[in-house]
N, C-alpha and C. Protein backbone atom coordinates (compact mmCIF):
# COMPACT_ATOMS: atom_id res chain seq x y z
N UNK A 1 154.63 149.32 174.90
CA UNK A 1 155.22 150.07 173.82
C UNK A 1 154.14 150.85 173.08
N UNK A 2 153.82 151.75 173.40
CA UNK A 2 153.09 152.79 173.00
C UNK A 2 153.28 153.68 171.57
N UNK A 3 152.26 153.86 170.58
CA UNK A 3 152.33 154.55 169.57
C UNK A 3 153.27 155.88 169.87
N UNK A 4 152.88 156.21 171.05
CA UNK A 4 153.87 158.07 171.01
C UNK A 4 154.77 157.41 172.15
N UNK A 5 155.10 156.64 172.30
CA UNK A 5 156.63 155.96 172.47
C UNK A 5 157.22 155.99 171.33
N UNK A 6 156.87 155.16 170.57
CA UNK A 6 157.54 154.36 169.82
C UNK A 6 157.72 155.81 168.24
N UNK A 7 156.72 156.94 168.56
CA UNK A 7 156.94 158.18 167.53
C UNK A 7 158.37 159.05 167.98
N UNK A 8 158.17 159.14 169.60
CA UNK A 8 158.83 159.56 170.37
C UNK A 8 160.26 158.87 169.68
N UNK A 9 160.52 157.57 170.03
CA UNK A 9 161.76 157.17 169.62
C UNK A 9 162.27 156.94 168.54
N UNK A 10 161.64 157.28 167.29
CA UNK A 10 161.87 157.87 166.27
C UNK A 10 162.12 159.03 165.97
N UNK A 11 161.83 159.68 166.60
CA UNK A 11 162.41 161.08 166.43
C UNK A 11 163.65 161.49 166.96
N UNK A 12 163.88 160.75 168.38
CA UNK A 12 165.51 160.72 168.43
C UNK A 12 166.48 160.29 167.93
N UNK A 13 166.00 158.94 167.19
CA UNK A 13 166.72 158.71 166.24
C UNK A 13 166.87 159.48 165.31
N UNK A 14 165.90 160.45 164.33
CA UNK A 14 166.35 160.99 163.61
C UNK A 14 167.05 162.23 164.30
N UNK A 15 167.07 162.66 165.40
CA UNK A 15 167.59 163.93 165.61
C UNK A 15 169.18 162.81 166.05
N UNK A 16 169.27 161.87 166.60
CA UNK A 16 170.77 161.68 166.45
C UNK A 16 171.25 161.14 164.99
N UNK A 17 170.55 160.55 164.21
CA UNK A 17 171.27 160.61 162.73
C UNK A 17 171.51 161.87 161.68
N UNK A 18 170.88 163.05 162.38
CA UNK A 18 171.11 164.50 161.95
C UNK A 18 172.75 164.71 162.78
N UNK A 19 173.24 164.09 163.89
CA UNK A 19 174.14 164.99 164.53
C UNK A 19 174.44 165.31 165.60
N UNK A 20 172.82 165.36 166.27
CA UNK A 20 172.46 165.64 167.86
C UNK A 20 172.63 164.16 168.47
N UNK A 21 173.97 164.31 169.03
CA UNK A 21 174.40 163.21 170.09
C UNK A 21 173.76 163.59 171.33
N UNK A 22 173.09 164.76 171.92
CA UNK A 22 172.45 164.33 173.03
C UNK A 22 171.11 163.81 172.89
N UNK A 23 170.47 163.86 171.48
CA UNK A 23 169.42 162.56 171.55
C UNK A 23 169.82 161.01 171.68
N UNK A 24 170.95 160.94 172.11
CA UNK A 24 171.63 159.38 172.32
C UNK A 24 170.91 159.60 173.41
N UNK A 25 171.79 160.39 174.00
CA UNK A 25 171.79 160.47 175.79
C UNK A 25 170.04 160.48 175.94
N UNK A 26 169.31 160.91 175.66
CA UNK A 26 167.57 161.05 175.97
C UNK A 26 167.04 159.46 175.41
N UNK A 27 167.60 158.67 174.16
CA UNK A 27 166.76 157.68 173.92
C UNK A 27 167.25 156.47 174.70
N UNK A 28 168.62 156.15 175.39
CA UNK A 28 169.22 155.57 175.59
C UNK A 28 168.03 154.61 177.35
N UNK A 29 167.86 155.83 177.74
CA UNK A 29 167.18 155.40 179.04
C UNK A 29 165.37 155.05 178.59
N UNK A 30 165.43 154.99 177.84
CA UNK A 30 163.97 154.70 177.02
C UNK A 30 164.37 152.97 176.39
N UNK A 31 165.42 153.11 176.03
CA UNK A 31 165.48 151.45 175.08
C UNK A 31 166.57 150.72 176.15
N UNK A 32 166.94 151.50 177.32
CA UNK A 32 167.81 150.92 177.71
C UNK A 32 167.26 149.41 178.79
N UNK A 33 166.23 148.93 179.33
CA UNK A 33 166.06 147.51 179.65
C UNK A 33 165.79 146.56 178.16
N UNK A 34 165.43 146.99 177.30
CA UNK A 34 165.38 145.65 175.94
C UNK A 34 167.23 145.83 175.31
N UNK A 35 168.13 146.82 175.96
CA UNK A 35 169.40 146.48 175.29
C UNK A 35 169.66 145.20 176.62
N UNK A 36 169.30 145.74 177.61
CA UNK A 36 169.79 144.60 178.66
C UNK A 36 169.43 143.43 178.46
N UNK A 37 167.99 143.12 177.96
CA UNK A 37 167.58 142.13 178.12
C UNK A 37 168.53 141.12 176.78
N UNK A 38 168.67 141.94 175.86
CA UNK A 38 169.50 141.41 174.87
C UNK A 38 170.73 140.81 174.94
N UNK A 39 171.77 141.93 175.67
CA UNK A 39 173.02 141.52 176.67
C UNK A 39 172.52 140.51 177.37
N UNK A 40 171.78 140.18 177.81
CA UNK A 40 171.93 139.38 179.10
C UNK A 40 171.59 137.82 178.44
N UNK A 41 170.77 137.97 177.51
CA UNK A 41 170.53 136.40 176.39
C UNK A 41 171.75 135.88 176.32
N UNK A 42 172.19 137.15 175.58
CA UNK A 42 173.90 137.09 174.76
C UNK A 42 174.98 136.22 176.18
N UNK A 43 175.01 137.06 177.13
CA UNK A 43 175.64 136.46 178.22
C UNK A 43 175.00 135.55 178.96
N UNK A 44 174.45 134.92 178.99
CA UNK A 44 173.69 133.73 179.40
C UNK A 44 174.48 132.47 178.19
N UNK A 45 174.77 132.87 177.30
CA UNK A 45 175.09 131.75 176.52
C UNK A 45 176.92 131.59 176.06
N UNK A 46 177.41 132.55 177.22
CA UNK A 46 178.89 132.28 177.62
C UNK A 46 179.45 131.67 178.15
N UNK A 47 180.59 131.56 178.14
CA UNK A 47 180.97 130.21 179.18
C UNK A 47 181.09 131.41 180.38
N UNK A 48 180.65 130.46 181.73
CA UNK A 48 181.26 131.03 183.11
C UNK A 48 182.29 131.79 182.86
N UNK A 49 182.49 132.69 184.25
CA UNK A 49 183.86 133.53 184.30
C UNK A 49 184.29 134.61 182.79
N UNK A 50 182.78 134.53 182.02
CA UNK A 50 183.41 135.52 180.84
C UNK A 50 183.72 136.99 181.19
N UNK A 51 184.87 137.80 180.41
CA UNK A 51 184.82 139.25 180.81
C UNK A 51 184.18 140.15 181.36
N UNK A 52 183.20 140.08 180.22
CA UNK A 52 182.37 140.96 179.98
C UNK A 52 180.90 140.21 180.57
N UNK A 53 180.04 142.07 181.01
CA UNK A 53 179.19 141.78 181.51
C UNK A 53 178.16 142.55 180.95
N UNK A 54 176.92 142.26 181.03
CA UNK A 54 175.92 142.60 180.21
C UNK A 54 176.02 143.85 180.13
N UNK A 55 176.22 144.62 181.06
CA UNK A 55 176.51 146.08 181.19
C UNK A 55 177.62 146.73 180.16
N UNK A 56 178.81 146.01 179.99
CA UNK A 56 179.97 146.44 179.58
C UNK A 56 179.50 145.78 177.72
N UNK A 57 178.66 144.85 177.62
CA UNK A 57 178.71 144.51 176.15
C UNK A 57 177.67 145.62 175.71
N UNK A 58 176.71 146.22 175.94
CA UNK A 58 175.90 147.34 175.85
C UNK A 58 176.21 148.66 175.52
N UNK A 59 177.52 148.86 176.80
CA UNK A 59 178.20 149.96 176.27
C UNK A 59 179.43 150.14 174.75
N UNK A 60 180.29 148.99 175.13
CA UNK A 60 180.92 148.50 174.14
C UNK A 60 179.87 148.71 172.67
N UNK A 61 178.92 148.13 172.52
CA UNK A 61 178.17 148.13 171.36
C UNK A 61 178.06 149.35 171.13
N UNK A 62 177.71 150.33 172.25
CA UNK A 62 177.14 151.24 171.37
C UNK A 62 178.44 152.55 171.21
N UNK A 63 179.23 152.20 171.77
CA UNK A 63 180.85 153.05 171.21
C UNK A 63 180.81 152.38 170.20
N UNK A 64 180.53 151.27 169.57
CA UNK A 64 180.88 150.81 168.19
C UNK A 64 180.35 151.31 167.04
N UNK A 65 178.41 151.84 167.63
CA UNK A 65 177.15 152.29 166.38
C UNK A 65 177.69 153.36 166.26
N UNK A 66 177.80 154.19 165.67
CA UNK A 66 177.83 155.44 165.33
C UNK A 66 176.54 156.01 164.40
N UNK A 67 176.16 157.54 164.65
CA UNK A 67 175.02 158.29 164.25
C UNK A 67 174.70 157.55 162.86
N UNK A 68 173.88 156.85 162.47
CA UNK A 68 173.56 156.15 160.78
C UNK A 68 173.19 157.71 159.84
N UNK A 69 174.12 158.85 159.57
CA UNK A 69 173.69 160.01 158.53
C UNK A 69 173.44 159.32 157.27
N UNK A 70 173.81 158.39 156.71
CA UNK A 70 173.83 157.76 155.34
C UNK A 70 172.27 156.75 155.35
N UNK A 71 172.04 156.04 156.43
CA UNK A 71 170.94 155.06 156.37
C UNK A 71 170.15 155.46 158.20
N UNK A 72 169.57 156.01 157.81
CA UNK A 72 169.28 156.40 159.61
C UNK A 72 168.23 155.10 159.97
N UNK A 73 168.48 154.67 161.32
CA UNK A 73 167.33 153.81 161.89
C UNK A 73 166.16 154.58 161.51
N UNK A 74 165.14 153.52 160.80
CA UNK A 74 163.77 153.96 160.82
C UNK A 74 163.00 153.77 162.44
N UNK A 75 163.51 153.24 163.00
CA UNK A 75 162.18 152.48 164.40
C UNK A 75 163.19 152.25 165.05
N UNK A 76 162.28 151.72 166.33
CA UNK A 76 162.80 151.17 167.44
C UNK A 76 163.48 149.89 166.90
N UNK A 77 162.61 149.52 166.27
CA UNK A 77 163.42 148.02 166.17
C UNK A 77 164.53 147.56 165.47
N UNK A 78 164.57 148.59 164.47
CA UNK A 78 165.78 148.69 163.63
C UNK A 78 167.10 149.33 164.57
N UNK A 79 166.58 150.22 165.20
CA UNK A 79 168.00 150.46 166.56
C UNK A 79 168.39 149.07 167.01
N UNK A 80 167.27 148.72 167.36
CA UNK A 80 167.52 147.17 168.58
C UNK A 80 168.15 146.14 167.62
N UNK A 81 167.55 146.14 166.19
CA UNK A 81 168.23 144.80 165.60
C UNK A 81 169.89 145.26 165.37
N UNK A 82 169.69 146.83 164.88
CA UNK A 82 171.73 147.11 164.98
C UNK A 82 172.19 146.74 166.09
N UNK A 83 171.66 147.01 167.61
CA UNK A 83 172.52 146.95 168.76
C UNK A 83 172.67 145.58 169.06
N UNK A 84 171.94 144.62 168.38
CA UNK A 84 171.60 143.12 169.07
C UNK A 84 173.13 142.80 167.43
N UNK A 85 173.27 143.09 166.66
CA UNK A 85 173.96 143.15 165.52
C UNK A 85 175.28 143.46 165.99
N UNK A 86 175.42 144.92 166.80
CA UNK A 86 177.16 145.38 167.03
C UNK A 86 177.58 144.18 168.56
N UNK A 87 176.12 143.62 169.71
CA UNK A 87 176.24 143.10 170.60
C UNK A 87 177.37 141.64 169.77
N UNK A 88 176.83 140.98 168.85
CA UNK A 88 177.16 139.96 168.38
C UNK A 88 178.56 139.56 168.25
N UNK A 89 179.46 141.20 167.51
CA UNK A 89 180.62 141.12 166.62
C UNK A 89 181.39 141.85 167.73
N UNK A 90 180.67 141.88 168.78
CA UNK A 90 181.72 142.17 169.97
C UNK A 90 182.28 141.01 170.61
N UNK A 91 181.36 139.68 170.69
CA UNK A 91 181.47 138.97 171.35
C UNK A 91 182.58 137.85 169.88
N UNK A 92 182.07 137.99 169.32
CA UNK A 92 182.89 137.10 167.64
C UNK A 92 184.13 137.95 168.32
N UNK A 93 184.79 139.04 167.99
CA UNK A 93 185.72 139.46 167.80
C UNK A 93 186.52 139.59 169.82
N UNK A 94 185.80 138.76 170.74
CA UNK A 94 186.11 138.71 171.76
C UNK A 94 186.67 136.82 171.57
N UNK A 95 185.66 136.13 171.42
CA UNK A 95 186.33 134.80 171.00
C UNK A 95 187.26 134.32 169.91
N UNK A 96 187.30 135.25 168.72
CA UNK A 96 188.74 135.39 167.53
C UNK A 96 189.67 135.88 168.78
N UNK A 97 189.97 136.86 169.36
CA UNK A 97 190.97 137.56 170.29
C UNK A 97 191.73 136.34 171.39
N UNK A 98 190.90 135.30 171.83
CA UNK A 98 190.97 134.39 172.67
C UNK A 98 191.36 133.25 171.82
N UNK A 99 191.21 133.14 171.27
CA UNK A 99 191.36 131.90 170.60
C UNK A 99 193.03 132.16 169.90
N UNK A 100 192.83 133.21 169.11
CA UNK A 100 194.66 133.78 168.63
C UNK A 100 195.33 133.63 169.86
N UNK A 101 195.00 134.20 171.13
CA UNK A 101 195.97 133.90 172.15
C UNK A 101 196.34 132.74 172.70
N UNK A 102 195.24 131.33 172.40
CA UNK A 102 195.49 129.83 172.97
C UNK A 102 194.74 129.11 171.79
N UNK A 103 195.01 127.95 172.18
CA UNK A 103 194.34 126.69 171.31
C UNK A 103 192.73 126.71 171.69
N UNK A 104 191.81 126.75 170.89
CA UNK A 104 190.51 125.88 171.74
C UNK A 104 190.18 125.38 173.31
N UNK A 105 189.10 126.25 173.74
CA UNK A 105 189.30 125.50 175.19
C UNK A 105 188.07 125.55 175.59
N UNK A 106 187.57 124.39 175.27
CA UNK A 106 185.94 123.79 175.47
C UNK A 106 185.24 124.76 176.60
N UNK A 107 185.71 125.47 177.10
CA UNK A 107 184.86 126.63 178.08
C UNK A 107 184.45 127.61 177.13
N UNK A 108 184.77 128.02 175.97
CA UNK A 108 184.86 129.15 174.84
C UNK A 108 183.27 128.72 173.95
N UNK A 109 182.94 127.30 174.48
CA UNK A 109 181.76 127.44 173.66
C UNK A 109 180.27 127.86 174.67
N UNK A 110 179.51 128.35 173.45
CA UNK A 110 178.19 128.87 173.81
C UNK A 110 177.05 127.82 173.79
N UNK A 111 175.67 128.32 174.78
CA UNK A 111 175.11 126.98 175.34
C UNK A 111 173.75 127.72 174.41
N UNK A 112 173.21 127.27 173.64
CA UNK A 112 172.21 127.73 172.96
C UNK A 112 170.81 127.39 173.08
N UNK A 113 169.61 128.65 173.51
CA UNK A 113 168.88 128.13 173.96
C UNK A 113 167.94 127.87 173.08
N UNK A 114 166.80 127.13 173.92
CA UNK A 114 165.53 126.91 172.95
C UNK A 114 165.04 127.58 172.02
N UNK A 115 164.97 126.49 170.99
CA UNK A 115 163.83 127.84 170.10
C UNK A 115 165.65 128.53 168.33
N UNK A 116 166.45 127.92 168.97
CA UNK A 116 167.62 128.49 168.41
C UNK A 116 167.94 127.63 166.91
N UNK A 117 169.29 127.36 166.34
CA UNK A 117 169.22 126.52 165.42
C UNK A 117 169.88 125.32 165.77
N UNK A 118 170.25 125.02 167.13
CA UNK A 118 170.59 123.70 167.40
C UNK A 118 169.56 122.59 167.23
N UNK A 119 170.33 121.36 166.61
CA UNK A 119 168.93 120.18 166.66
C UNK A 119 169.48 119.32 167.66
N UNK A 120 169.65 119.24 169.09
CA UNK A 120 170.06 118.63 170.17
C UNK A 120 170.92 118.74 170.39
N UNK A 121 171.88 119.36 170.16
CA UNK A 121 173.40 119.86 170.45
C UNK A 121 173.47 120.70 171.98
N UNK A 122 174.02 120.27 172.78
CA UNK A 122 174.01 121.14 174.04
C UNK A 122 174.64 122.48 173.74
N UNK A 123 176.00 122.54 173.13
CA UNK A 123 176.73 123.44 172.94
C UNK A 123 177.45 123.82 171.83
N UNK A 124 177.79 124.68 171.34
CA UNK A 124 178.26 125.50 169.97
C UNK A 124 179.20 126.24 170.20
N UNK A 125 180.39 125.76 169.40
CA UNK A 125 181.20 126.79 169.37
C UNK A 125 180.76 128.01 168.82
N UNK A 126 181.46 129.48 169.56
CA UNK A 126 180.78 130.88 168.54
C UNK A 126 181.41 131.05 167.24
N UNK A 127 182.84 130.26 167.56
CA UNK A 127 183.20 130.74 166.06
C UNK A 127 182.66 129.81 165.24
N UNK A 128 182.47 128.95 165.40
CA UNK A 128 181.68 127.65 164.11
C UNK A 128 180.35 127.84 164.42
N UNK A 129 179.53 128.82 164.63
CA UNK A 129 178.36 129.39 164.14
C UNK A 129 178.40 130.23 163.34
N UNK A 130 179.27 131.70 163.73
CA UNK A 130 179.86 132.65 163.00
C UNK A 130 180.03 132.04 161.35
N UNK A 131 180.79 131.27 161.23
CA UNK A 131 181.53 130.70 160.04
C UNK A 131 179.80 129.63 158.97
N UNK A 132 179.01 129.24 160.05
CA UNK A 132 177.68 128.59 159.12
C UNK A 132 177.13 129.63 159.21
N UNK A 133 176.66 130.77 160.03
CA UNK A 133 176.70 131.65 159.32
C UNK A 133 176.56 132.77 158.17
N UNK A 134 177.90 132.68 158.51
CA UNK A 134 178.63 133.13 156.86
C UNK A 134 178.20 132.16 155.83
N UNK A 135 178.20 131.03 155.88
CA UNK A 135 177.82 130.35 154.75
C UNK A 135 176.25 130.41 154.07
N UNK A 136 175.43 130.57 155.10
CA UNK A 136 174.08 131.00 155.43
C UNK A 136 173.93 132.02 154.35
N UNK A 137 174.78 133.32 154.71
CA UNK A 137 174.81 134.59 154.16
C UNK A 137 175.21 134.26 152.91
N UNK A 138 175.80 133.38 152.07
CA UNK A 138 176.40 133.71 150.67
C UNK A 138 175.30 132.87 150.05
N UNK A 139 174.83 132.05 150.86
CA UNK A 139 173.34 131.67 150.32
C UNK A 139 172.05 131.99 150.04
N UNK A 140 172.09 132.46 151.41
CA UNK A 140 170.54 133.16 151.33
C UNK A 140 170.72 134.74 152.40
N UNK A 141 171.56 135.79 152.08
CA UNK A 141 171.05 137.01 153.23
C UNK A 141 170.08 137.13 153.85
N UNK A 142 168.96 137.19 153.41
CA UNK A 142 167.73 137.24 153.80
C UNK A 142 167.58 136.40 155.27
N UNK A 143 167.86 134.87 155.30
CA UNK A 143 167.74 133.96 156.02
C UNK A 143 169.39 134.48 156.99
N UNK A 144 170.15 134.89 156.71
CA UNK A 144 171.25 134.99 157.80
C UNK A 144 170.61 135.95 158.66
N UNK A 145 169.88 137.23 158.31
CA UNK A 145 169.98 138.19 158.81
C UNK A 145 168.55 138.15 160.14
N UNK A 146 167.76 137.11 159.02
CA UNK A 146 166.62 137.01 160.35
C UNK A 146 166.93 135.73 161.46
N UNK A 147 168.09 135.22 161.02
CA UNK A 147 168.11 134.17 162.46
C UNK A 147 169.03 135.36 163.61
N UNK A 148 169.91 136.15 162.48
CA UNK A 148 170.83 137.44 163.87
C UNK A 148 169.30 137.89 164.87
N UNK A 149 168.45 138.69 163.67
CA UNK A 149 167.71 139.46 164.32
C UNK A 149 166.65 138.21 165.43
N UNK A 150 166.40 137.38 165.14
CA UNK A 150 165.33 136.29 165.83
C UNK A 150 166.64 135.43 167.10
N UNK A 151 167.74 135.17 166.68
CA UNK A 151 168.62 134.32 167.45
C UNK A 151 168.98 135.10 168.61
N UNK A 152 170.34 136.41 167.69
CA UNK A 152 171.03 136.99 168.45
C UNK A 152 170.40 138.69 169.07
N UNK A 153 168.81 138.24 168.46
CA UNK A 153 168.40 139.90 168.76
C UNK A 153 167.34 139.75 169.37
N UNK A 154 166.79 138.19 169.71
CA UNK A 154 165.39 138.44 170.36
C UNK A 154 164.19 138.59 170.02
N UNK A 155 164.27 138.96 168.61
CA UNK A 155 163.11 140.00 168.27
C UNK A 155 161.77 138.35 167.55
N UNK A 156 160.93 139.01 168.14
CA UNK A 156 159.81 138.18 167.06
C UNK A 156 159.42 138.07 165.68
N UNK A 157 159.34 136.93 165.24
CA UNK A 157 158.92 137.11 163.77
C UNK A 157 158.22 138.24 163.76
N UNK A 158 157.29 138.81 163.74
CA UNK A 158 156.65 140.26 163.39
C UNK A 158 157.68 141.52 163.49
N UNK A 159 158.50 141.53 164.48
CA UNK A 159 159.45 142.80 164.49
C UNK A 159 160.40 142.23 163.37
N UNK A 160 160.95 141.28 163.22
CA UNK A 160 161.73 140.77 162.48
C UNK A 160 161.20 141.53 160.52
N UNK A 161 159.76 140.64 160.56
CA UNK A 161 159.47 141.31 159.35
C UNK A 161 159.47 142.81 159.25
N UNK A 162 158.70 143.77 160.26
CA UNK A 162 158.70 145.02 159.91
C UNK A 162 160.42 145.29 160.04
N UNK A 163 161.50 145.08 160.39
CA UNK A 163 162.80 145.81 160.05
C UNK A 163 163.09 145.27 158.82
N UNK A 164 162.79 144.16 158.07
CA UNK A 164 163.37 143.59 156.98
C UNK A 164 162.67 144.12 156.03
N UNK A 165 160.87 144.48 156.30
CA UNK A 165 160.04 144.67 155.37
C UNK A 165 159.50 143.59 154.32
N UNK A 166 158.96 142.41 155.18
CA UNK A 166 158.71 141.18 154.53
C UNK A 166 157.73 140.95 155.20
N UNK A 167 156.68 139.68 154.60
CA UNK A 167 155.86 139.64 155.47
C UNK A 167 156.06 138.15 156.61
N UNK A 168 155.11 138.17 157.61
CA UNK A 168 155.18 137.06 158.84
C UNK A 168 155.56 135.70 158.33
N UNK A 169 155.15 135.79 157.49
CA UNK A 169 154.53 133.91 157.02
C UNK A 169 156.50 133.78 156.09
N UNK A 170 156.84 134.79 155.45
CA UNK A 170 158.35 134.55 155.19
C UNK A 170 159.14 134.21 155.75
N UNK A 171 158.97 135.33 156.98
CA UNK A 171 159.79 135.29 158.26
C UNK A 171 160.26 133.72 158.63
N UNK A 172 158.75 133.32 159.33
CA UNK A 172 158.68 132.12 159.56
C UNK A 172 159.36 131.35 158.48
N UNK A 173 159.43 130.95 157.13
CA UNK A 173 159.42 129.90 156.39
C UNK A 173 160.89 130.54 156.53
N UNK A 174 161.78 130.89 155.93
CA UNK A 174 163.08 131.33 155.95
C UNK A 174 163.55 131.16 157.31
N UNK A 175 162.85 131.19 158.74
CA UNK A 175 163.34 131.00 160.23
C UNK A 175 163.39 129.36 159.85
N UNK A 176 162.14 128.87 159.35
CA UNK A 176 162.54 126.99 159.50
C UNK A 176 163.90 126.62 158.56
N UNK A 177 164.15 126.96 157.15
CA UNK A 177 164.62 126.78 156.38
C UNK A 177 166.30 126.87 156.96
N UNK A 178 166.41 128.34 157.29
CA UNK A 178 167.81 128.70 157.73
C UNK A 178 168.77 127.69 159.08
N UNK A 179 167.29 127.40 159.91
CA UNK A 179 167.77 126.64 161.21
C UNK A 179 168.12 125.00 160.46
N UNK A 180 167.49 124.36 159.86
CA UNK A 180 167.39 123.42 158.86
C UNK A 180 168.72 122.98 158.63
N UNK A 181 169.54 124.58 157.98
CA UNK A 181 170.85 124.70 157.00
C UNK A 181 172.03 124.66 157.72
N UNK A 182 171.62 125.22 159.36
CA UNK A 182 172.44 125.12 160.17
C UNK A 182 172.69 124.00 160.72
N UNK A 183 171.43 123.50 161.29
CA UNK A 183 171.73 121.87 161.80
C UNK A 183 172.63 121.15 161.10
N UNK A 184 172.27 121.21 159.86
CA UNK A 184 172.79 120.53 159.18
C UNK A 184 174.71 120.45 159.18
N UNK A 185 175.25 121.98 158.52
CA UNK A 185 176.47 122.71 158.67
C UNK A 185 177.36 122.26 159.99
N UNK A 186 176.95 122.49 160.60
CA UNK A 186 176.92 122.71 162.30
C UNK A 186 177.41 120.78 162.63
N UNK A 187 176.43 119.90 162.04
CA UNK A 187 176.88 118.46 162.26
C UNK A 187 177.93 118.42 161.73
N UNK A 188 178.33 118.82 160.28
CA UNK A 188 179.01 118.08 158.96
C UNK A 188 180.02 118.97 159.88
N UNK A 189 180.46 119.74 160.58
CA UNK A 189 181.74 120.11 161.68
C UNK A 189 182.13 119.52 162.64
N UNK A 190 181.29 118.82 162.94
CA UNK A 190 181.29 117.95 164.23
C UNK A 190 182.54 116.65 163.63
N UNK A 191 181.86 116.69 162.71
CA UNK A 191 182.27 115.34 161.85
C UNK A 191 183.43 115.01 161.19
């Protein structure tokens, strides 16, 4: 990831938050293996036989972003933490859709990997993450938004801080704190 990469892909961003939708089309094949690699986390932690495929949650996401004229992506990483962001509420609003149509069906939960906010739990439902969460968020934003960007986006504490604009050592303490809040949440459901 190169300085006149990474100038480079700032500038398409701003030329598509001006308007110019064919700077989609030019940045798209530039960020397009870290959207995959993102999709493919995301789908790795589906149950078998899910719909959608890393390919189709990628596209899906990004029919969802639309040009930011009001708040434009500053960076690469701020693209990646929205797309790892619209990747998320595709898949929430794919398991709400499933779930309205049947009862619970232990294939619907997600297998969460290392490094995540499970404290030995093999598996998680998405919607009773979604929902701690949310609870996360009315507590602390700050801490919801860097487990999306660190959980559901991949990104390292350091990218994490430069999109939030905080520094490393926060990152981190708010990454222990938040996973902490979840374990916790996450049991008292079990229960």
């Amino acid at each position: 990831m190169s300085t006149e990469s990474d100038s480079e892909i700032t500038i398409l961003l701003d030329r598509w938050s001006d308007g110019d939708d064919g700077a989609l089309n030019e940045l798209l094949p530039k960020l397009y293996s870290e959207l995959h690699r993102t999709a493919g986390a995301y789908m790795a932690q589906q149950r078998a036989g899910h719909t959608l495929q890393p390919t189709a949650l990628i596209n899906e996401a990004l029919m969802r972003m639309h040009a930011p004229s009001e708040t434009p992506f500053r960076n690469r990483s701020h693209f990646l933490a929205a797309a790892a962001q619209a990747m998320r509420h595709l898949l929430i609003d794919h398991a709400r859709k499933k779930n309205a149509d049947k009862r619970f069906d232990p294939a619907d939960r997600v297998t969460l990997i290392e490094g995540a906010v499970s404290g030995g739990r093999e598996d998680l439902d998405v919607l009773a993450l979604e929902e701690a969460l949310a609870r996360l968020k009315a507590v602390s934003p700050r801490q919801e938004q860097i487990v999306v960007l660190r959980y559901f986006g991949g990104m390292s504490q350091e990218e994490v801080a430069e999109v939030l604009g905080v520094s490393v050592p926060t990152v981190a303490r708010d990454w222990r704190v938040a996973r902490m809040l979840l374990r916790e949440w996450l049991s008292e459901d079990d229960q």
